[in-house]
PDB file of N, CA and C in Angstrom:
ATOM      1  N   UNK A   1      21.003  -7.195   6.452  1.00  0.00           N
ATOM      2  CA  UNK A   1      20.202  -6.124   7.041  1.00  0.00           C
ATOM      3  C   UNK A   1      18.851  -6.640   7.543  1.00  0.00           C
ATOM      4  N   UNK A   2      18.622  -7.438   6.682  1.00  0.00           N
ATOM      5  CA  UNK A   2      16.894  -7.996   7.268  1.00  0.00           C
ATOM      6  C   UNK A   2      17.145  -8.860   8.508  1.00  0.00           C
ATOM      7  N   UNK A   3      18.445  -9.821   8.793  1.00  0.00           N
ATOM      8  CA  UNK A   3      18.429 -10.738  10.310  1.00  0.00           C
ATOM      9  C   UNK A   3      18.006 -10.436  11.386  1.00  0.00           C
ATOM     10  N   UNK A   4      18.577  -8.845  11.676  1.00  0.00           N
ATOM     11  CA  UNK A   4      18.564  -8.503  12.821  1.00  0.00           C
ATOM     12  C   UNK A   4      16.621  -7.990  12.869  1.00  0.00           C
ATOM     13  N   UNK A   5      16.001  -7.600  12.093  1.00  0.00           N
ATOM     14  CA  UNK A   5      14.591  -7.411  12.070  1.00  0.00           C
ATOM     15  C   UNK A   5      13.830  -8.548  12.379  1.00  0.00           C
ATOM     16  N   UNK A   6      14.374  -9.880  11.327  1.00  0.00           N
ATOM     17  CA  UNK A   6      13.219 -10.841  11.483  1.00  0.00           C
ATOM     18  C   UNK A   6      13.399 -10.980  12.819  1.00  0.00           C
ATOM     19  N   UNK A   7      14.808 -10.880  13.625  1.00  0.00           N
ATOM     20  CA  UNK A   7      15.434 -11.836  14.974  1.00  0.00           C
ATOM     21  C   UNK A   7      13.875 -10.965  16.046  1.00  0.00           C
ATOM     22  N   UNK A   8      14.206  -9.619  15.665  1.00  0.00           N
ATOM     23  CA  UNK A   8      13.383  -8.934  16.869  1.00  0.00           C
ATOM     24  C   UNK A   8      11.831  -8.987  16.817  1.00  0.00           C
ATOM     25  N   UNK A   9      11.377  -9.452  15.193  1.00  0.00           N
ATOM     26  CA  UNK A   9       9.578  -9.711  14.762  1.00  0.00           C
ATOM     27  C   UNK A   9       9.452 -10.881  15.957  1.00  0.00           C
ATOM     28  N   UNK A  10      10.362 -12.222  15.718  1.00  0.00           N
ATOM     29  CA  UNK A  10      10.338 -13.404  15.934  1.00  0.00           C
ATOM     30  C   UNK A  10       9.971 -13.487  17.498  1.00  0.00           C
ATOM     31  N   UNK A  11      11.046 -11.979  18.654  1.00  0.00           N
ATOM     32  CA  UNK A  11      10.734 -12.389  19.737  1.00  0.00           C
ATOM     33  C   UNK A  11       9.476 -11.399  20.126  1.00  0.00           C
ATOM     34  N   UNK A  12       9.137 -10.477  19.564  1.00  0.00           N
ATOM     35  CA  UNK A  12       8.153  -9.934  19.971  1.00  0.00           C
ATOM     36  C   UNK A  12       6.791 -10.482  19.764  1.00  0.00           C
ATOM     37  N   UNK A  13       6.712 -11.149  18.180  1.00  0.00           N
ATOM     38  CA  UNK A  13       5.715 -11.655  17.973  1.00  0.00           C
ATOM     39  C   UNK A  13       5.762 -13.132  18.036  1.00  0.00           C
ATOM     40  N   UNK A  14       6.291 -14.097  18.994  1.00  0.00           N
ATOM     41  CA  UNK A  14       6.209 -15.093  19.312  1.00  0.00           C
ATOM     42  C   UNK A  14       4.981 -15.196  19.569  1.00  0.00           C
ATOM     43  N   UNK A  15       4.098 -16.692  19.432  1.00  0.00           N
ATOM     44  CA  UNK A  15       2.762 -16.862  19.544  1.00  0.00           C
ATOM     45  C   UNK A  15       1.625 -16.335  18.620  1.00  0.00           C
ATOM     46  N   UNK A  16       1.831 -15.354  18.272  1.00  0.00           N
ATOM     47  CA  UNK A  16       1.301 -14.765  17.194  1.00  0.00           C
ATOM     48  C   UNK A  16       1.860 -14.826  15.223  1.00  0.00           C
ATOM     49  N   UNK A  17       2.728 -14.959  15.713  1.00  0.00           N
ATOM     50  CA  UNK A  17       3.878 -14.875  13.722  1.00  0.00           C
ATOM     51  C   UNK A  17       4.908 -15.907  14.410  1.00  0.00           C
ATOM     52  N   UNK A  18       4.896 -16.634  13.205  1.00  0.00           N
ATOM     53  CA  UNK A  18       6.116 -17.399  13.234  1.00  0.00           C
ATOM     54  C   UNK A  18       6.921 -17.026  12.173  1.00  0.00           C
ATOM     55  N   UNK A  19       7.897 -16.518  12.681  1.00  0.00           N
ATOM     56  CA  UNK A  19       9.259 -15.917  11.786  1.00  0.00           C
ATOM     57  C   UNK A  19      10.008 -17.069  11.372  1.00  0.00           C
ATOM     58  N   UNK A  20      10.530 -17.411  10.621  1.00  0.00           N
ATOM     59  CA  UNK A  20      11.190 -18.111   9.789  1.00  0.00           C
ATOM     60  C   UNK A  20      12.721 -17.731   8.507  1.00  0.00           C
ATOM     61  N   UNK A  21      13.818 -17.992   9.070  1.00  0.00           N
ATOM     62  CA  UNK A  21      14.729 -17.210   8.402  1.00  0.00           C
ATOM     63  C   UNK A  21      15.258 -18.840   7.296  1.00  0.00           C
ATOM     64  N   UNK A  22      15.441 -17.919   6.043  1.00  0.00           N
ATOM     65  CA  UNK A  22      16.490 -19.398   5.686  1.00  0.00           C
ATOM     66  C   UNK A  22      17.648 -18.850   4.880  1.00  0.00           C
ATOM     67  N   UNK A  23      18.622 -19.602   5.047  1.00  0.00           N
ATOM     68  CA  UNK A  23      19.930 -18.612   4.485  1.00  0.00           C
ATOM     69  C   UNK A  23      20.118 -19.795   3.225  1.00  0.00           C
ATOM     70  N   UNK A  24      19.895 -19.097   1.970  1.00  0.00           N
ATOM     71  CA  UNK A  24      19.380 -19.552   0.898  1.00  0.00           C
ATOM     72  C   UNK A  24      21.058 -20.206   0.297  1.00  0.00           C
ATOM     73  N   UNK A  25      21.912 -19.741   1.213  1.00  0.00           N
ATOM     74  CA  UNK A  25      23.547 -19.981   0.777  1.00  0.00           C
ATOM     75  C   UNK A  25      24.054 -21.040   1.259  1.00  0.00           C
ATOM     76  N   UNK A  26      23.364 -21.343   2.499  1.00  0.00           N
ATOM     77  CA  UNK A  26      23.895 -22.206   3.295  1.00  0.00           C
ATOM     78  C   UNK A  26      22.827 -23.980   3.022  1.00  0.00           C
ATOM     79  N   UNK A  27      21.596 -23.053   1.966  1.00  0.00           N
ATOM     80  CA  UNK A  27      20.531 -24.286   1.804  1.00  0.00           C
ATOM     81  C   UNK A  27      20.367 -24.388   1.073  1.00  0.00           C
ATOM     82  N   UNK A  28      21.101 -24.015  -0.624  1.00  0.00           N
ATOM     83  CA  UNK A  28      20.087 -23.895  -1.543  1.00  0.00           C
ATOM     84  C   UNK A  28      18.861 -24.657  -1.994  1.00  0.00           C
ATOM     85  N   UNK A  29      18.529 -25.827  -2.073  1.00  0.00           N
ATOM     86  CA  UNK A  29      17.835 -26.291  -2.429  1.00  0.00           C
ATOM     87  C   UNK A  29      16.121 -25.586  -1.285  1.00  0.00           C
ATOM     88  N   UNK A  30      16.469 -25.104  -0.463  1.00  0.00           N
ATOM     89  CA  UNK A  30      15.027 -24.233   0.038  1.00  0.00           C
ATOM     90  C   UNK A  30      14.905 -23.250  -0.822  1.00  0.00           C
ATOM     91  N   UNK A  31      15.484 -22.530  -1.601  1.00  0.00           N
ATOM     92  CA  UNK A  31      15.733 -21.689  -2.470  1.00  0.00           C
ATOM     93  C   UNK A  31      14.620 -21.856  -3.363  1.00  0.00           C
ATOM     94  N   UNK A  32      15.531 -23.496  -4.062  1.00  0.00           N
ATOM     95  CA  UNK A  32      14.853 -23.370  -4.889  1.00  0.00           C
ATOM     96  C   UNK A  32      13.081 -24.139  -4.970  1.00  0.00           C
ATOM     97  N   UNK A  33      13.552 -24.469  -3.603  1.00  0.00           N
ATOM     98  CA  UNK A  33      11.705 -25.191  -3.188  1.00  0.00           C
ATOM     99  C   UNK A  33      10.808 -23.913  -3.046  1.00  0.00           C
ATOM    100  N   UNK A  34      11.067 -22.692  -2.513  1.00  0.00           N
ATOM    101  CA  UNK A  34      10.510 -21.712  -2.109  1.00  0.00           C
ATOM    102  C   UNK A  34      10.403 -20.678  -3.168  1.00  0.00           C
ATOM    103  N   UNK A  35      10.786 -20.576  -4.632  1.00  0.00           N
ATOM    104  CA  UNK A  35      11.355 -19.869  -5.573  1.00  0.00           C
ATOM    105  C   UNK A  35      11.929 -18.779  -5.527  1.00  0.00           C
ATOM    106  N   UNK A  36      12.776 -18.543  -4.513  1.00  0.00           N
ATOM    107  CA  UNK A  36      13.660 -17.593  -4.652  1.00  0.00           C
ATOM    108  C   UNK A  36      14.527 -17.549  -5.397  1.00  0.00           C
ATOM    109  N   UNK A  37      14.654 -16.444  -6.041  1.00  0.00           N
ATOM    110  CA  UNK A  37      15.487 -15.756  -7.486  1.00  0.00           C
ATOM    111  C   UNK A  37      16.031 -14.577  -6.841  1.00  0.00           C
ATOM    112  N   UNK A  38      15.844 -13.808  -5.721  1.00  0.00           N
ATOM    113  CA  UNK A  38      16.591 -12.568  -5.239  1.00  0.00           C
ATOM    114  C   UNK A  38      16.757 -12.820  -3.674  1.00  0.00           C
ATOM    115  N   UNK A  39      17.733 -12.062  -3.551  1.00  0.00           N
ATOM    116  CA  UNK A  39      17.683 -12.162  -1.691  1.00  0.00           C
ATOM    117  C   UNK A  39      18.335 -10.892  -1.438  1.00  0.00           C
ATOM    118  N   UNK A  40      16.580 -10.217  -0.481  1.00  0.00           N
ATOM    119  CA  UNK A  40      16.251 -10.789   0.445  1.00  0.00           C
ATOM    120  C   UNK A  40      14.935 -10.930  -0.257  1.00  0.00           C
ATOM    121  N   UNK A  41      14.467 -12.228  -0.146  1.00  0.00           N
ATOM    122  CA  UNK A  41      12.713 -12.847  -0.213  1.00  0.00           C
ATOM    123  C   UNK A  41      12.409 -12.689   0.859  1.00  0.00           C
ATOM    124  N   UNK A  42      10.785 -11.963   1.131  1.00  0.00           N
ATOM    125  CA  UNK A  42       9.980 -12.583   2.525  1.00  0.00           C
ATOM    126  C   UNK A  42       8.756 -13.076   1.818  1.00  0.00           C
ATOM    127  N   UNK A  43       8.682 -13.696   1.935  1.00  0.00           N
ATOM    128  CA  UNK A  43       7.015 -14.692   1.875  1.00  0.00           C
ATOM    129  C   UNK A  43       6.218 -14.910   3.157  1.00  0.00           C
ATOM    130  N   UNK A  44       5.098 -14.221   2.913  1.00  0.00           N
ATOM    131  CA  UNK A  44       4.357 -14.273   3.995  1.00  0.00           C
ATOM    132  C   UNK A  44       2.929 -14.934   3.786  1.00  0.00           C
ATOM    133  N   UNK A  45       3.047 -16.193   4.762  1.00  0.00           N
ATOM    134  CA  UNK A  45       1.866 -17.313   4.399  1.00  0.00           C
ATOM    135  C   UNK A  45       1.051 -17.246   5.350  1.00  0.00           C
ATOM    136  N   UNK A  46      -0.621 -17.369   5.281  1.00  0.00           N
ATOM    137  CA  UNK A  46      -1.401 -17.326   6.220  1.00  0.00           C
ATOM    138  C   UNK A  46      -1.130 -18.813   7.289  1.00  0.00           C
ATOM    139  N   UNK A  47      -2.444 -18.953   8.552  1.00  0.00           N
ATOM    140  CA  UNK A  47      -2.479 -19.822   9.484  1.00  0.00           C
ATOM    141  C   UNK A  47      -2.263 -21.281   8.769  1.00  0.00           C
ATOM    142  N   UNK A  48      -3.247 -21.182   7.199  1.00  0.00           N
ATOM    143  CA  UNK A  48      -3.231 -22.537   6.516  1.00  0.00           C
ATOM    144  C   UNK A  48      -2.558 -22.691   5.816  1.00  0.00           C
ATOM    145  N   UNK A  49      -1.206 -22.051   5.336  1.00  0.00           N
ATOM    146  CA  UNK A  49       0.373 -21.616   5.016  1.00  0.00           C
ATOM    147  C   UNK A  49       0.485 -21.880   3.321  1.00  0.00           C
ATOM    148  N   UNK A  50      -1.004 -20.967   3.260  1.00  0.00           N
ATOM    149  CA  UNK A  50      -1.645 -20.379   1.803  1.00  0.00           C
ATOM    150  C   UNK A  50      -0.231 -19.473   1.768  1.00  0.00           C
ATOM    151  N   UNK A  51       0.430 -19.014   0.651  1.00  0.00           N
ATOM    152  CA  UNK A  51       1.327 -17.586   0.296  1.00  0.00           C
ATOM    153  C   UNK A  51       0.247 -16.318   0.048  1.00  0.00           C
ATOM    154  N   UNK A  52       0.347 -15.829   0.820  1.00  0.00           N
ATOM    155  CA  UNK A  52      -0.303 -14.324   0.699  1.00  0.00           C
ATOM    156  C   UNK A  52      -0.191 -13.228   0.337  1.00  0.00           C
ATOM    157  N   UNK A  53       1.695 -13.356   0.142  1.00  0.00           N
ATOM    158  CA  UNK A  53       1.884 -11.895  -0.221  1.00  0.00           C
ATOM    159  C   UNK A  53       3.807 -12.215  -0.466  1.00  0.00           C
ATOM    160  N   UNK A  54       4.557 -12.127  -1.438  1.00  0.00           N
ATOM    161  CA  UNK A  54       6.001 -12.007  -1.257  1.00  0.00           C
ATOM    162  C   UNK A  54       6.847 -10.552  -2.479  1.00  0.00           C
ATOM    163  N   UNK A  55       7.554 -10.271  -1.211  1.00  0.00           N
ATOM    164  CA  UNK A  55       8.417  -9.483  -1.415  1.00  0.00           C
ATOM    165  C   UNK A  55       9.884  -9.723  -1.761  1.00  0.00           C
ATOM    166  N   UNK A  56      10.506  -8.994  -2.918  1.00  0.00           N
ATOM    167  CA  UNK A  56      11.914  -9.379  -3.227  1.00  0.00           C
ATOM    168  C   UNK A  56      12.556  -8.043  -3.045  1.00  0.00           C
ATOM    169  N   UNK A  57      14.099  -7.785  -2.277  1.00  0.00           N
ATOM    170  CA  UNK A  57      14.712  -6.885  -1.715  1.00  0.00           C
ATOM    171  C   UNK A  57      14.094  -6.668  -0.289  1.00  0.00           C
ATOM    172  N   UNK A  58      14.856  -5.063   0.256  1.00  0.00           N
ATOM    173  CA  UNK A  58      14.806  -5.306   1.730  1.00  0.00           C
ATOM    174  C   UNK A  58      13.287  -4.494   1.995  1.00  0.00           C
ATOM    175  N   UNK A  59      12.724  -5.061   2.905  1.00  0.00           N
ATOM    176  CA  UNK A  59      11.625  -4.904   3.858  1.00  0.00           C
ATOM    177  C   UNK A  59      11.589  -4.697   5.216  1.00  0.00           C
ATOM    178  N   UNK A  60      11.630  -3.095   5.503  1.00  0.00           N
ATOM    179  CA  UNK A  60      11.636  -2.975   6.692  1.00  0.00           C
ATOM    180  C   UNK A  60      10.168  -3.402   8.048  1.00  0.00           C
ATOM    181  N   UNK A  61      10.393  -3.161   8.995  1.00  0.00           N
ATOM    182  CA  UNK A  61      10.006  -3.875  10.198  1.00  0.00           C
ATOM    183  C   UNK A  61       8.745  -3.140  10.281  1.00  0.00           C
ATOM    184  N   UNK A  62       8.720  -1.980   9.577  1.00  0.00           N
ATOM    185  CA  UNK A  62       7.148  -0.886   9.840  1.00  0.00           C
ATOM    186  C   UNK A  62       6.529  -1.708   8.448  1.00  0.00           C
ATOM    187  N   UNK A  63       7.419  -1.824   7.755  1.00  0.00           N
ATOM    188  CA  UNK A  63       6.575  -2.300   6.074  1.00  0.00           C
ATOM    189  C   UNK A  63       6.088  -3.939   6.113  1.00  0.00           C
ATOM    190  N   UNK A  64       6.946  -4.394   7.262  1.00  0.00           N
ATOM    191  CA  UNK A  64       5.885  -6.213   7.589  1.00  0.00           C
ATOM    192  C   UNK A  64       5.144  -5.762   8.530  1.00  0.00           C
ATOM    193  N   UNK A  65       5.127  -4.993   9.217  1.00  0.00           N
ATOM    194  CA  UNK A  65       3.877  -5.222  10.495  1.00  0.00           C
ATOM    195  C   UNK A  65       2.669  -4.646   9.272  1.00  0.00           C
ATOM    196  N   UNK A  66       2.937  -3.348   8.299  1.00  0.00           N
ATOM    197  CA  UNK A  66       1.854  -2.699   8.044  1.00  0.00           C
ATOM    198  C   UNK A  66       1.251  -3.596   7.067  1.00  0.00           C
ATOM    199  N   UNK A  67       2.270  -4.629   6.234  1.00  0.00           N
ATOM    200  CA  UNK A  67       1.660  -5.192   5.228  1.00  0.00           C
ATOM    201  C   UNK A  67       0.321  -6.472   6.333  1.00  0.00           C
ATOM    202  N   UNK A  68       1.203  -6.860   7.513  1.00  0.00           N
ATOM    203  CA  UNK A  68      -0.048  -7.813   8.402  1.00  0.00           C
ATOM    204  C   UNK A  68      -1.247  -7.631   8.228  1.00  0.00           C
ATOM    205  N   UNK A  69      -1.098  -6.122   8.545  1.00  0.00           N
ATOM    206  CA  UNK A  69      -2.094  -5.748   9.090  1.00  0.00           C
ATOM    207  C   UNK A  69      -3.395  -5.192   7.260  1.00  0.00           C
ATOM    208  N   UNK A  70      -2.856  -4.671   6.855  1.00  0.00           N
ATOM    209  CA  UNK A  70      -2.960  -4.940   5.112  1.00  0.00           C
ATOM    210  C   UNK A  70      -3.870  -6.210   4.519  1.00  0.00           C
ATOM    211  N   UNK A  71      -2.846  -7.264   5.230  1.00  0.00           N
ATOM    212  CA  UNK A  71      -3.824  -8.553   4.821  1.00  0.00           C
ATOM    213  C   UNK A  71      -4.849  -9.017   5.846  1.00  0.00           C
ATOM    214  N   UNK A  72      -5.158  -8.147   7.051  1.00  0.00           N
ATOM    215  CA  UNK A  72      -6.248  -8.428   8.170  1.00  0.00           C
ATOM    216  C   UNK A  72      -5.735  -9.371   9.148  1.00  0.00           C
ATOM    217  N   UNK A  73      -4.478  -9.371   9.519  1.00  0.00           N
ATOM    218  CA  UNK A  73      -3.747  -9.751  10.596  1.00  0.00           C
ATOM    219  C   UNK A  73      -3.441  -9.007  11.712  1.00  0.00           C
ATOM    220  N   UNK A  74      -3.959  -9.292  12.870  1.00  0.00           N
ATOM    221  CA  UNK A  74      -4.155  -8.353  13.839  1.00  0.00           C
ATOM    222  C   UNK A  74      -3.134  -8.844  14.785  1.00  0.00           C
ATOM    223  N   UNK A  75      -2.166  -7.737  15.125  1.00  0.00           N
ATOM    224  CA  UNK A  75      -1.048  -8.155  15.987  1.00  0.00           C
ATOM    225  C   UNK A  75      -1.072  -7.450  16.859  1.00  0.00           C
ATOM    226  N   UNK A  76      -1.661  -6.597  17.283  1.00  0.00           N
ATOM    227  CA  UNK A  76      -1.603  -5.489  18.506  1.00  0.00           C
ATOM    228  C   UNK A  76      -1.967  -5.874  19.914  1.00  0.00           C
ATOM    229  N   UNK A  77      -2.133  -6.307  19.996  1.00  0.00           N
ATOM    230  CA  UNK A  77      -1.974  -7.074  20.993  1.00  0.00           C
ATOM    231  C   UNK A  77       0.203  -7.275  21.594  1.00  0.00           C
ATOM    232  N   UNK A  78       0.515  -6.316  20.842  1.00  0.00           N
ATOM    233  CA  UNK A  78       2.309  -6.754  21.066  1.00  0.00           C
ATOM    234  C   UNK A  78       2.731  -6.180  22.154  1.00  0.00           C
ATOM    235  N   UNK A  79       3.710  -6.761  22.433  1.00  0.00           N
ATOM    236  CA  UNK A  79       4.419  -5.995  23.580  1.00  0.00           C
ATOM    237  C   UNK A  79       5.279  -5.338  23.843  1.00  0.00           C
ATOM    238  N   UNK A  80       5.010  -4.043  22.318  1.00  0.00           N
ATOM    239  CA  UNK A  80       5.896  -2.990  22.203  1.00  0.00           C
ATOM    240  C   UNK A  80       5.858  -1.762  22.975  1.00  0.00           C
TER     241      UNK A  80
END
């Protein structure tokens, strides 16, 4: 359920967010570099790819833009 979201963050907010998917089945060992224990994980790391904020289960597309913006990430500038 989350693919098809990150797919559409990724092209809207190109230049601005870099979306990043990893299929924890097909990699485990990112899994376990990244500490994921549930899926779906989003980890969301600032410009200096500090962790800022992670979520376990699903996260919809209004609940990452609002959390951005939450942590003083300004994306409006989009081209929705």
């Amino acid at each position: 359920m989350m693919a098809p979201i990150l797919e559409e963050l990724k092209k809207t907010y190109a230049g601005r967010m870099d979306v990043v998917f990893i299929d924890v089945w097909e990699d485990p060992a990112a899994g376990k570099k990244y500490g994921i224990t549930v899926i779906p994980t989003q980890i969301f790391y600032d410009a200096a790819g500090k962790e800022r904020f992670r979520h376990e289960g699903f996260f919809g597309r209004d609940d990452i833009l609002a959390k951005w913006k939450e942590l003083g990430v300004d994306l409006s500038a989009s081209t929705e």
